[in-house]
PDB file of N, CA and C in Angstrom:
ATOM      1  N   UNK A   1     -25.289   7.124  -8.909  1.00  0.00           N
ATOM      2  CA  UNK A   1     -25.848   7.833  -7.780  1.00  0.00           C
ATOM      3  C   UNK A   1     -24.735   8.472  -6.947  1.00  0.00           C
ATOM      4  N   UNK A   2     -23.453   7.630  -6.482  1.00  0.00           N
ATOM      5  CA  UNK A   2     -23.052   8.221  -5.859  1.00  0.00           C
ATOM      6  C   UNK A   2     -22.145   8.869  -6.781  1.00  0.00           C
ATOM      7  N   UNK A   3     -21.542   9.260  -7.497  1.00  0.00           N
ATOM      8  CA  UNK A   3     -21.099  10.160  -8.552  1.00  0.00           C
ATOM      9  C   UNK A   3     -22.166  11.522  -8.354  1.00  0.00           C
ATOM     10  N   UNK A   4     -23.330  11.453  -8.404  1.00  0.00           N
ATOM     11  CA  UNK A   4     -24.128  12.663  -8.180  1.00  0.00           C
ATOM     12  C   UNK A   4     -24.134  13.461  -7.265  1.00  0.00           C
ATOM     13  N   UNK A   5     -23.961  12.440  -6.207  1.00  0.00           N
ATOM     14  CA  UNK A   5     -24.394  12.942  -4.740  1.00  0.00           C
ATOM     15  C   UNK A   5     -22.565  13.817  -4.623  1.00  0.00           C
ATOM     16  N   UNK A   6     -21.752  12.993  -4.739  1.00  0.00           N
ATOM     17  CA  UNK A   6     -20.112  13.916  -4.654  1.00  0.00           C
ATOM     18  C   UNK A   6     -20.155  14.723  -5.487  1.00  0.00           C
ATOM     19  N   UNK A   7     -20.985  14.875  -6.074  1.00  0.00           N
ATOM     20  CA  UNK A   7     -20.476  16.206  -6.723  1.00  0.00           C
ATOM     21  C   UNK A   7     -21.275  17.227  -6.450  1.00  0.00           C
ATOM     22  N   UNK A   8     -22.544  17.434  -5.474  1.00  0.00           N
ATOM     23  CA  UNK A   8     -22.829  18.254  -4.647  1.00  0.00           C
ATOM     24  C   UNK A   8     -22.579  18.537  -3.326  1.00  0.00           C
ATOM     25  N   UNK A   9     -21.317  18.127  -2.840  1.00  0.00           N
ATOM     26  CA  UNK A   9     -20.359  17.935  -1.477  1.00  0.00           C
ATOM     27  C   UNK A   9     -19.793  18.920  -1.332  1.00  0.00           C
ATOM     28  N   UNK A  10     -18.972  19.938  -3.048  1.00  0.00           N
ATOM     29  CA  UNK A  10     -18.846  21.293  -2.393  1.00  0.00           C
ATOM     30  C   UNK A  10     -19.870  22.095  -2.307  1.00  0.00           C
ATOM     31  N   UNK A  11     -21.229  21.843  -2.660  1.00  0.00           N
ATOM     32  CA  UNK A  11     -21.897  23.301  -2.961  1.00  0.00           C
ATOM     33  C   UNK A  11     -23.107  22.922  -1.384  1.00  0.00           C
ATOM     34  N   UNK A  12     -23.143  22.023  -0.707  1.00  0.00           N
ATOM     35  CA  UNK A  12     -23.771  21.941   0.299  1.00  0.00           C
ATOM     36  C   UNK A  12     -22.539  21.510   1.474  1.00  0.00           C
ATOM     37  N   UNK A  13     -23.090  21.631   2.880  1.00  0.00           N
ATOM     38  CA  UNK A  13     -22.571  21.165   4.134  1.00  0.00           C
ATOM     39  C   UNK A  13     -22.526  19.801   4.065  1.00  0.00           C
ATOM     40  N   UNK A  14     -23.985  19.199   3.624  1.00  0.00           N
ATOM     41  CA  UNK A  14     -24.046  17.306   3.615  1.00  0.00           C
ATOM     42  C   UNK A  14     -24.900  16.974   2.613  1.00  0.00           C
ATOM     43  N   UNK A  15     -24.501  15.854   2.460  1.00  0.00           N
ATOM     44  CA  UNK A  15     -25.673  15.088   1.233  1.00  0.00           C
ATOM     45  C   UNK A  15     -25.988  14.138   1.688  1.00  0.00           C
ATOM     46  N   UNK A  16     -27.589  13.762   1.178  1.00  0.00           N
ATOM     47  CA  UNK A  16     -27.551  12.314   2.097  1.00  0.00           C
ATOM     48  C   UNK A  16     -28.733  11.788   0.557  1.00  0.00           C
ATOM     49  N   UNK A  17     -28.915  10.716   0.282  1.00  0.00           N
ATOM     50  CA  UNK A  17     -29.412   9.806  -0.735  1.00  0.00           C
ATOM     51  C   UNK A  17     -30.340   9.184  -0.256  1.00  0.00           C
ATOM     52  N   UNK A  18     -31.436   9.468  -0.738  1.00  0.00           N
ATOM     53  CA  UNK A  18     -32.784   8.492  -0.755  1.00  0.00           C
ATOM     54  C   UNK A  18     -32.851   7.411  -1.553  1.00  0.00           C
ATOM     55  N   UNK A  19     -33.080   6.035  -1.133  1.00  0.00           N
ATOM     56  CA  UNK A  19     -33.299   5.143  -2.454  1.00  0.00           C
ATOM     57  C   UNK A  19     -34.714   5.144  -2.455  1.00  0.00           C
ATOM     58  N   UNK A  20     -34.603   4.594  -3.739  1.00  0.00           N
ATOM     59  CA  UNK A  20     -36.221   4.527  -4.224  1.00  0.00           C
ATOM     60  C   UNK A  20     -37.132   3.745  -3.240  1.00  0.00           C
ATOM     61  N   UNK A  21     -38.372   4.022  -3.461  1.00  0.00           N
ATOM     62  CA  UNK A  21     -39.428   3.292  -2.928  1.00  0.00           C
ATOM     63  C   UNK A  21     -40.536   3.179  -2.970  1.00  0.00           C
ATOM     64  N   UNK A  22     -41.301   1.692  -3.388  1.00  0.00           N
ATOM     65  CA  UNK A  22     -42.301   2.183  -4.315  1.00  0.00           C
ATOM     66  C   UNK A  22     -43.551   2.649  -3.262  1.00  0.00           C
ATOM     67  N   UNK A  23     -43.562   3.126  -2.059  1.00  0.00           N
ATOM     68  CA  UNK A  23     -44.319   3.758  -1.181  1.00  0.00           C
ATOM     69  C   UNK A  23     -44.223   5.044  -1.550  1.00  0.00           C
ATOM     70  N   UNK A  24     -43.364   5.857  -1.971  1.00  0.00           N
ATOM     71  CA  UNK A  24     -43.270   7.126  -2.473  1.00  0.00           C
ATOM     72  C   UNK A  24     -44.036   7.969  -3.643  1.00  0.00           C
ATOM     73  N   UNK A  25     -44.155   6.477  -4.438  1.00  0.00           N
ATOM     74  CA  UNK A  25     -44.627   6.647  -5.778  1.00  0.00           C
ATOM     75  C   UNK A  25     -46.360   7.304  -5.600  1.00  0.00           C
ATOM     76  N   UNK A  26     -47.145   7.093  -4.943  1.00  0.00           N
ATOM     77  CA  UNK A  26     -48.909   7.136  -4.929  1.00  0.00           C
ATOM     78  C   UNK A  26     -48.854   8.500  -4.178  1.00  0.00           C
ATOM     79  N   UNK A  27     -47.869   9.527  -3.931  1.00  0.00           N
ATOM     80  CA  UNK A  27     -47.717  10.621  -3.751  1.00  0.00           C
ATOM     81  C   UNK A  27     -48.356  11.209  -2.382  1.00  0.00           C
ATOM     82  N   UNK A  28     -48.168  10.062  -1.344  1.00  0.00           N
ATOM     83  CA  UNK A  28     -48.449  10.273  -0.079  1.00  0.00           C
ATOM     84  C   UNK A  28     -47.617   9.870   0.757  1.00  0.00           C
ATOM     85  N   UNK A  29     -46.791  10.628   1.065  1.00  0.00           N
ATOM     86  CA  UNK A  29     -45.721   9.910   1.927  1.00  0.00           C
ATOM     87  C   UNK A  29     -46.201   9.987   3.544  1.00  0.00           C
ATOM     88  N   UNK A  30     -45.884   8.349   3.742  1.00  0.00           N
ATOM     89  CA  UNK A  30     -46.031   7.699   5.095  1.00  0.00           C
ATOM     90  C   UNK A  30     -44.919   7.253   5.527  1.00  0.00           C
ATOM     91  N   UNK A  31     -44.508   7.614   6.005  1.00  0.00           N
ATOM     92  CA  UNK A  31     -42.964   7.102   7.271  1.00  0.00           C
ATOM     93  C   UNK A  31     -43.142   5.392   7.050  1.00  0.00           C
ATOM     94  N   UNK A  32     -44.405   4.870   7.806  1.00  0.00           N
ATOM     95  CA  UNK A  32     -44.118   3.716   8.350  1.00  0.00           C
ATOM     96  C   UNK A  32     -44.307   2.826   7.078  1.00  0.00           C
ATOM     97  N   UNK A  33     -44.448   3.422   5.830  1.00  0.00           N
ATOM     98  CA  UNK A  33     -45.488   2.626   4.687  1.00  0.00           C
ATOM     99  C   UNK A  33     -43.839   2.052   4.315  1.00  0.00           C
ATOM    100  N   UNK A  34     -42.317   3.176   4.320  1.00  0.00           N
ATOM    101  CA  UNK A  34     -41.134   3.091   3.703  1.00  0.00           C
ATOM    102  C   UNK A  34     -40.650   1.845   4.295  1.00  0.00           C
ATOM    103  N   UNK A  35     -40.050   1.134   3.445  1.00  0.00           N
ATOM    104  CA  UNK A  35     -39.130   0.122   3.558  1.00  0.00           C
ATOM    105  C   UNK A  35     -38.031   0.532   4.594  1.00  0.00           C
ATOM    106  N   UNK A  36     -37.417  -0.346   5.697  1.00  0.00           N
ATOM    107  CA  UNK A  36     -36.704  -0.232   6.693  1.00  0.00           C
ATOM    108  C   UNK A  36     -35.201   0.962   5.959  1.00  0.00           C
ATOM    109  N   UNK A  37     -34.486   0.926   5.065  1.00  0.00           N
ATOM    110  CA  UNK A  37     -33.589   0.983   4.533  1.00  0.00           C
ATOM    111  C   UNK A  37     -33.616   2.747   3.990  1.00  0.00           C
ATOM    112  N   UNK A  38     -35.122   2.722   3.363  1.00  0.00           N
ATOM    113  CA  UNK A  38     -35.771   4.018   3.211  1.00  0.00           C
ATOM    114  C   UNK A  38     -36.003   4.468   4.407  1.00  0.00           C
ATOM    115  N   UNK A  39     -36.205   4.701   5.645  1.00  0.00           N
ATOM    116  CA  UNK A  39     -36.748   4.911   6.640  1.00  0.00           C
ATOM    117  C   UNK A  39     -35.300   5.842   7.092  1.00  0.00           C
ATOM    118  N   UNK A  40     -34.221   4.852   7.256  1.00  0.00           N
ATOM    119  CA  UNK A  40     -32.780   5.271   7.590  1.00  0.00           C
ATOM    120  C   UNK A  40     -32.606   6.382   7.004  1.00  0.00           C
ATOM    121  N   UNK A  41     -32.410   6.234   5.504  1.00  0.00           N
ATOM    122  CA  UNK A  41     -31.950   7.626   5.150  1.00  0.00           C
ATOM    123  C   UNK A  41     -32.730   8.543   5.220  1.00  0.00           C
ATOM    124  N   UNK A  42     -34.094   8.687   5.450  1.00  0.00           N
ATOM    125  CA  UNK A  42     -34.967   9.902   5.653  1.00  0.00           C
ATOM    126  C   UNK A  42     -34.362  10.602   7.017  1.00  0.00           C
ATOM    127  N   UNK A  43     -34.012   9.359   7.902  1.00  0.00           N
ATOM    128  CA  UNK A  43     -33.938  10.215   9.027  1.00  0.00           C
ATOM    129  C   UNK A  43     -32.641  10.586   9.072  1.00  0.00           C
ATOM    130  N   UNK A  44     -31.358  10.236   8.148  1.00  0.00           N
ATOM    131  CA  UNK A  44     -29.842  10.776   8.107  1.00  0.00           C
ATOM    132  C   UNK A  44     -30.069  12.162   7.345  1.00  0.00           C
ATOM    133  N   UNK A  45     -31.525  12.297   6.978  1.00  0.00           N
ATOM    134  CA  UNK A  45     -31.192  13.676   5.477  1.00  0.00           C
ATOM    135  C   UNK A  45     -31.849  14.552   7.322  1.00  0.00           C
ATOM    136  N   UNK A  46     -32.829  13.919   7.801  1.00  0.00           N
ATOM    137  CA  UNK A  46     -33.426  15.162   9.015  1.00  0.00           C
ATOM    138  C   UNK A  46     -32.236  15.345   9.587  1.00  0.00           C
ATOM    139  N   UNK A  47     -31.247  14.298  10.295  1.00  0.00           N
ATOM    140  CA  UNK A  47     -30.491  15.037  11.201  1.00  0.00           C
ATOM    141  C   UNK A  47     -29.557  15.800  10.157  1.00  0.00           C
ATOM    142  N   UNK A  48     -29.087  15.347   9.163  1.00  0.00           N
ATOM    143  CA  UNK A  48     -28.194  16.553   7.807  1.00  0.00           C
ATOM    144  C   UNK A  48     -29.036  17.862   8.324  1.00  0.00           C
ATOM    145  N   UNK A  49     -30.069  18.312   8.413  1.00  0.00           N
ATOM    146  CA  UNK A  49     -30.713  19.508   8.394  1.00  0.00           C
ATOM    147  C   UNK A  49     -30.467  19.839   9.877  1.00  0.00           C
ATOM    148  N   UNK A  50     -30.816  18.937  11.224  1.00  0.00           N
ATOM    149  CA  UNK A  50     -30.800  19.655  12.325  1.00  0.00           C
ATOM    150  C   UNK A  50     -29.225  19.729  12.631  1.00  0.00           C
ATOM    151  N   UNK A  51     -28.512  18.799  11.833  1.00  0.00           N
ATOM    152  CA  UNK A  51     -26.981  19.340  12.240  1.00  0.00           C
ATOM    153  C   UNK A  51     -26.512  21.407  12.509  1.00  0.00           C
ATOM    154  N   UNK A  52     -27.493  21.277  10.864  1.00  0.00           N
ATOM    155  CA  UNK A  52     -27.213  22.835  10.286  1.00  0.00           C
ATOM    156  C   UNK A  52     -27.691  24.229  11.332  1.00  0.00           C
ATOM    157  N   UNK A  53     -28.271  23.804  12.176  1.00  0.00           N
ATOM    158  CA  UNK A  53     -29.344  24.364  13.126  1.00  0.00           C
ATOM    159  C   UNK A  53     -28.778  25.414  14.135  1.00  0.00           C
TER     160      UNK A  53
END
């Protein structure tokens, strides 16, 4: 994973990594359904985006 993620470090500003979760899987994503850990990085990939702003 993280081998993947560095190697899209030059072609974007930031990268940020979702881990899996099996709340994701039934193709309705709910904030509060994500595991604490999942929750974090959703909101490190939003501020990655409002950084860009």
């Amino acid at each position: 994973m993280k081998r993947v993620a560095d190697g899209y470090k030059t072609l974007a500003r930031d990268v940020a990594t979702i881990p899996f979760d099996p709340a994701i899987v039934d193709g309705i994503l709910r904030y509060d359904a994500l595991r604490p850990n999942t929750q974090r990085a959703w909101l490190a990939a939003g501020a990655a985006v409002a950084r860009g702003l």
